[in-house]
N, C-alpha and C. Protein backbone atom coordinates (compact mmCIF):
# COMPACT_ATOMS: atom_id res chain seq x y z
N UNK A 1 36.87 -10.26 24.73
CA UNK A 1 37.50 -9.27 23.86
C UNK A 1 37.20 -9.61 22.41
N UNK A 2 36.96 -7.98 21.77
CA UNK A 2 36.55 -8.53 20.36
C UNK A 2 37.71 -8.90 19.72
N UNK A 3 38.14 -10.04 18.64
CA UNK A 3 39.20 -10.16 17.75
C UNK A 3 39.22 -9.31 16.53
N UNK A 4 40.27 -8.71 15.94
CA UNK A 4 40.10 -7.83 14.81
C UNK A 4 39.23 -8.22 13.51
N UNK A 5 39.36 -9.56 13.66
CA UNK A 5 38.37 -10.33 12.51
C UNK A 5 37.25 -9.64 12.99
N UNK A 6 36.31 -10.09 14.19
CA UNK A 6 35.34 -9.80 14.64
C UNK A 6 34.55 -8.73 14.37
N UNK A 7 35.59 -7.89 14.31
CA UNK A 7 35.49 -6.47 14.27
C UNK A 7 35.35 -5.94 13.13
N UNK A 8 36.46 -6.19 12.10
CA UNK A 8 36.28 -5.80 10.92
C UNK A 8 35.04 -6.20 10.35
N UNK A 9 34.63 -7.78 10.59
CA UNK A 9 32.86 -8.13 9.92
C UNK A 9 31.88 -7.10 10.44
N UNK A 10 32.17 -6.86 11.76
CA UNK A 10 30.69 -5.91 12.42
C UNK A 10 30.89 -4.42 11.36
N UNK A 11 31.89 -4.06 11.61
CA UNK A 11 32.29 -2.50 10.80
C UNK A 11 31.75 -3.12 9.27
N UNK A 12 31.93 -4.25 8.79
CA UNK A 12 31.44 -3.99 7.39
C UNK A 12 30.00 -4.18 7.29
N UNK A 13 29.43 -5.33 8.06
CA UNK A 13 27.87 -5.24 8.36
C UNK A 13 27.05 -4.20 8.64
N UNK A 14 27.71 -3.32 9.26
CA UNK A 14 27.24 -2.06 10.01
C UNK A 14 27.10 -0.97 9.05
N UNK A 15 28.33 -0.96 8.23
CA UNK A 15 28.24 0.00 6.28
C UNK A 15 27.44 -1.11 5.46
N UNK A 16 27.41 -2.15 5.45
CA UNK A 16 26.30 -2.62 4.40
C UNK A 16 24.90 -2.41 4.79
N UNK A 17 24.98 -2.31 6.27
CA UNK A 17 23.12 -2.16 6.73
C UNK A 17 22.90 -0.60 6.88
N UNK A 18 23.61 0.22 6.24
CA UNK A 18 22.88 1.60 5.65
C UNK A 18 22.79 1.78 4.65
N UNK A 19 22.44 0.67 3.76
CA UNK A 19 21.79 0.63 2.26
C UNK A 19 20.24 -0.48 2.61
N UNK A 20 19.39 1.08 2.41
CA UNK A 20 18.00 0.11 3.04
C UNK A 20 17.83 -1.13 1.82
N UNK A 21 18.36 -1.42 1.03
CA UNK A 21 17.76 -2.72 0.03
C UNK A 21 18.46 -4.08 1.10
N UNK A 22 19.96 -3.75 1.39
CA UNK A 22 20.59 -4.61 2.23
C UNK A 22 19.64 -4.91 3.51
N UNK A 23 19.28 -3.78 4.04
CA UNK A 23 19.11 -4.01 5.32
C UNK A 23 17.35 -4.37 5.07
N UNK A 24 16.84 -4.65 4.38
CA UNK A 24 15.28 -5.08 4.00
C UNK A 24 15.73 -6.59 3.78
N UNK A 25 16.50 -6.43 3.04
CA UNK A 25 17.29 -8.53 2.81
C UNK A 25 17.47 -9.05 4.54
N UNK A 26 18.55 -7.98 5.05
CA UNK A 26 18.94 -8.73 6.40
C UNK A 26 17.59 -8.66 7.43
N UNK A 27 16.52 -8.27 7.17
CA UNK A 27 15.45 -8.28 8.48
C UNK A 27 14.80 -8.98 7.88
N UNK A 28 14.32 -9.35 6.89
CA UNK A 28 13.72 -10.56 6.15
C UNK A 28 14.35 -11.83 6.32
N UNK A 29 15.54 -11.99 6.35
CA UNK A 29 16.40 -13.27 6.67
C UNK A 29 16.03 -13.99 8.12
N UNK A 30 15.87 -12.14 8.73
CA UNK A 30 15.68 -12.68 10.25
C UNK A 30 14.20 -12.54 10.93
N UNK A 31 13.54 -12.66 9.73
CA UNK A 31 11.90 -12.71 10.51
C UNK A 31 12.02 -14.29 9.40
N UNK A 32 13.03 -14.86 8.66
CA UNK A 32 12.64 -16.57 8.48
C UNK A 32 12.62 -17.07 9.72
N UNK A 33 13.75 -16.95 10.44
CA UNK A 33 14.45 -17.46 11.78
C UNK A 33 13.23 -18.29 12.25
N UNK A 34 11.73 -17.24 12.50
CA UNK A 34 10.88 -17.03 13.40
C UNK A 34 11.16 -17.31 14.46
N UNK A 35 11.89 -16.40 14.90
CA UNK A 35 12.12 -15.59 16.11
C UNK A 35 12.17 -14.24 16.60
N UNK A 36 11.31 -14.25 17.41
CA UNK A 36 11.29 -12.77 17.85
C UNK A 36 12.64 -12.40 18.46
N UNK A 37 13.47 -12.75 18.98
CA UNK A 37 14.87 -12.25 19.35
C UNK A 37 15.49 -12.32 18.19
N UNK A 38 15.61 -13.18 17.30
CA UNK A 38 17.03 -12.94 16.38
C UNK A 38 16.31 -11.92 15.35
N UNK A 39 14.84 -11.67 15.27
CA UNK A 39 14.15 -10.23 14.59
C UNK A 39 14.55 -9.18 15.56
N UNK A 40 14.43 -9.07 16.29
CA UNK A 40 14.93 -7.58 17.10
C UNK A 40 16.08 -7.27 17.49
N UNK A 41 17.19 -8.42 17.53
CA UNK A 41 18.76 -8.69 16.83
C UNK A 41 18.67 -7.81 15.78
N UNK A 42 18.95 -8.07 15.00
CA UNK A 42 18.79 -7.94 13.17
C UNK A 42 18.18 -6.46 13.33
N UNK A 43 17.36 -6.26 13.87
CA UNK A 43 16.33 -4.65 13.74
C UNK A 43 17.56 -3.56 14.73
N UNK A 44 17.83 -3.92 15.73
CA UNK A 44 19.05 -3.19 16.31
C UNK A 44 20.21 -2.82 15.64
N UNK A 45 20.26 -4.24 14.90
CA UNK A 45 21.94 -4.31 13.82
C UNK A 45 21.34 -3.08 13.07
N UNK A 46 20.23 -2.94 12.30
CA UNK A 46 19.99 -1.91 11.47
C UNK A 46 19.83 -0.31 12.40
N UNK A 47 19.45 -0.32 13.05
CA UNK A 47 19.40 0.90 14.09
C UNK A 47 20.74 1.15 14.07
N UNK A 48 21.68 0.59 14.96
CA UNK A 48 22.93 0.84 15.03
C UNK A 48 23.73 1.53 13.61
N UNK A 49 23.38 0.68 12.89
CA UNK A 49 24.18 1.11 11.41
C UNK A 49 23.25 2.53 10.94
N UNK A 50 22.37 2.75 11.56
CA UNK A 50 21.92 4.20 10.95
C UNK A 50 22.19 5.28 11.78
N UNK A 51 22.19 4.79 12.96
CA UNK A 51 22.59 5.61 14.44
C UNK A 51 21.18 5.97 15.17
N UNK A 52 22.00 5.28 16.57
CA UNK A 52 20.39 5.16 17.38
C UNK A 52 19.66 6.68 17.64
N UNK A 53 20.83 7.60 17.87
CA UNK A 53 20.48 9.29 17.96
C UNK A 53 19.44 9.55 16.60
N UNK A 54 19.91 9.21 15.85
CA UNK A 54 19.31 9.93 14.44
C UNK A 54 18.05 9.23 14.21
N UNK A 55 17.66 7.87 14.38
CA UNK A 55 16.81 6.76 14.19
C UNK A 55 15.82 7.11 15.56
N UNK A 56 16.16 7.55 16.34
CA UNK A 56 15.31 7.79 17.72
C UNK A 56 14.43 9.46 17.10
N UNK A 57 15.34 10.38 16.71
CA UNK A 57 14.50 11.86 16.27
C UNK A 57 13.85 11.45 15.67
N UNK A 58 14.41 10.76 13.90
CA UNK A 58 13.46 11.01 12.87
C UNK A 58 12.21 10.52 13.48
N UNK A 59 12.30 9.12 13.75
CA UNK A 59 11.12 8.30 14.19
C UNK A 59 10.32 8.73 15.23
N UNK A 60 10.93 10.32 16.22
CA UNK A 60 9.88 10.52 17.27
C UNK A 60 9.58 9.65 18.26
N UNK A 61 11.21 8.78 18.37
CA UNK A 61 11.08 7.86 19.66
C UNK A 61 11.79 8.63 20.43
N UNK A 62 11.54 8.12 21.87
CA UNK A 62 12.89 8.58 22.59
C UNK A 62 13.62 7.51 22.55
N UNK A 63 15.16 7.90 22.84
CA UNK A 63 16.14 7.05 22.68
C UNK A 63 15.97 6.09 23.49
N UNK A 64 15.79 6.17 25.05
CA UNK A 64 15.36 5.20 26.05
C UNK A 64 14.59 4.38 25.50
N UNK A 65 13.23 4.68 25.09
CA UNK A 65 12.07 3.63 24.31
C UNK A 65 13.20 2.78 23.15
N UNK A 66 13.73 3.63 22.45
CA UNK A 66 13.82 2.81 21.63
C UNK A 66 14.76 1.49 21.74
N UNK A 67 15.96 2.05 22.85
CA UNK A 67 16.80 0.91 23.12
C UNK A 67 16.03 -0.05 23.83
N UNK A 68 15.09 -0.05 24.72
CA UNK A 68 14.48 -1.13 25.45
C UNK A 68 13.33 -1.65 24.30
N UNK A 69 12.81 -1.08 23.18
CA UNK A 69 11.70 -1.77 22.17
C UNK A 69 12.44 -2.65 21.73
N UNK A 70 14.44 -2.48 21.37
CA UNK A 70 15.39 -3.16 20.48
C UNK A 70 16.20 -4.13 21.18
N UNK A 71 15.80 -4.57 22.30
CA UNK A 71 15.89 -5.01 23.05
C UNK A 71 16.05 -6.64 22.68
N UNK A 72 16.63 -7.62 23.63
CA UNK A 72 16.58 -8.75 22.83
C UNK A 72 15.25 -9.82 23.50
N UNK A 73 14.54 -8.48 23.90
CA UNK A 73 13.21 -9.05 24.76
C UNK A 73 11.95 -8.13 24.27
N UNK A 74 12.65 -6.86 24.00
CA UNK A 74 11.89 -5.78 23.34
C UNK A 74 10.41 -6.57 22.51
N UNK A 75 9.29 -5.49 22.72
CA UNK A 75 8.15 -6.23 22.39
C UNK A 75 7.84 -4.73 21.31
N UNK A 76 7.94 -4.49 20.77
CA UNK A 76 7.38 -3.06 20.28
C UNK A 76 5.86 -2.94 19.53
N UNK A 77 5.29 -2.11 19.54
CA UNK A 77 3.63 -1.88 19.26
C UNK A 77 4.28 -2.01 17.80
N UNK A 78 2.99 -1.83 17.05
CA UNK A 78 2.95 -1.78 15.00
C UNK A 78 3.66 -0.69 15.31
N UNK A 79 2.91 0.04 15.67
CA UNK A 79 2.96 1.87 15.19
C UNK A 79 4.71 2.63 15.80
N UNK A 80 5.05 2.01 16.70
CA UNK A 80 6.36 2.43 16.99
C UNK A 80 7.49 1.65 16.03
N UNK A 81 7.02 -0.01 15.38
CA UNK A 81 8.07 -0.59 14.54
C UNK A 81 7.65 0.01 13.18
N UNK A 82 6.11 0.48 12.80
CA UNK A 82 6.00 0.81 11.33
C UNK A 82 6.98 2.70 11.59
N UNK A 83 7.20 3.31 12.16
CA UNK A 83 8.08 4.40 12.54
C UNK A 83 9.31 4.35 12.17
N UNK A 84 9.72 3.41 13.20
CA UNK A 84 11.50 3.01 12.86
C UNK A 84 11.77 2.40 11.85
N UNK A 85 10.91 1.54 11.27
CA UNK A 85 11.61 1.32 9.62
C UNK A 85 11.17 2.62 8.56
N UNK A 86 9.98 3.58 8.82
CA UNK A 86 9.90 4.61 7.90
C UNK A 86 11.03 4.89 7.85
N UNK A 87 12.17 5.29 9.40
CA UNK A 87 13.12 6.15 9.42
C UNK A 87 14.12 5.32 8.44
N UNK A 88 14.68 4.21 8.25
CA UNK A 88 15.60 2.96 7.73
C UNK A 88 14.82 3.06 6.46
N UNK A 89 13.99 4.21 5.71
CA UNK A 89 13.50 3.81 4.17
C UNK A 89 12.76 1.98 4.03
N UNK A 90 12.15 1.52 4.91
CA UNK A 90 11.58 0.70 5.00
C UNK A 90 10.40 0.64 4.99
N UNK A 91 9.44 -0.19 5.22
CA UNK A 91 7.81 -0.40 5.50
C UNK A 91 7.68 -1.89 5.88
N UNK A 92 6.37 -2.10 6.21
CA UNK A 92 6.07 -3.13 6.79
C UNK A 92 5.17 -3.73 5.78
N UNK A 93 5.32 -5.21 5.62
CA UNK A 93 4.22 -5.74 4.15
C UNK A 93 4.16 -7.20 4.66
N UNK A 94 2.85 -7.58 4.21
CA UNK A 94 2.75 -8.95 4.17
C UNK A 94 2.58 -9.77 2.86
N UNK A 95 2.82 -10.51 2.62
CA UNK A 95 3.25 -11.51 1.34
C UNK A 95 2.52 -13.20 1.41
N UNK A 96 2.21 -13.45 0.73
CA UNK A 96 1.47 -14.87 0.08
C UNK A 96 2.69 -15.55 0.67
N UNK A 97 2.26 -16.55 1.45
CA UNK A 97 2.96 -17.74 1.86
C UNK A 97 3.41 -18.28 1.09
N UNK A 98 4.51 -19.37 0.41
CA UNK A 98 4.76 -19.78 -0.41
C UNK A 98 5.12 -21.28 0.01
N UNK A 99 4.17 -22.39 -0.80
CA UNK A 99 4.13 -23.39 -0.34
C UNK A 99 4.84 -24.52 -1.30
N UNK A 100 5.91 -25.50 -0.24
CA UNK A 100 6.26 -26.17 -1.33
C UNK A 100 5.21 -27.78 -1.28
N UNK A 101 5.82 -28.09 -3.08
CA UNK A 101 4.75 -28.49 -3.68
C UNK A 101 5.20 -30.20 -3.36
């Protein structure tokens, strides 16, 4: 059973991850992890907070695909994850490693 604490954090995580600057911070946090589960964690948390109905049209997934891509095993192609973050005002980028000295 969830505790009201519990609850109240998810409900506020869930309104902070429909501000795509937040939710570009929180999937970046979770592609440090390097892990592919706690990245497709984190990519669901953002689905959810936008709504999987609405995030499944814009993006031209079906909802089925998309819950099993968000999966905590989910493997998803480029072209179906560069989609679902178009829909989340996102994109996909790669960045200069940053090495310490």
């Amino acid at each position: 059973m969830i505790s009201k604490l519990q609850a109240d954090y998810n409900a506020g995580l869930l309104n902070r991850l429909q501000d795509p600057e937040y939710a570009s911070e929180y999937l970046n946090e979770a592609l440090n992890e390097e892990s592919q589960e706690v990245f497709m964690l984190a990519l669901r948390d953002v689905a959810k907070a936008m709504g999987f109905a609405k995030a499944a049209s814009e993006s031209n997934l079906k909802r089925e695909s998309m819950y099993k891509m968000l999966s905590e095993r989910g493997n998803p192609n480029l072209s179906s994850l560069a989609k679902l973050l178009d829909t989340f005002g996102l994109t996909l980028a790669v960045i200069k490693k940053e090495t310490v000295a």
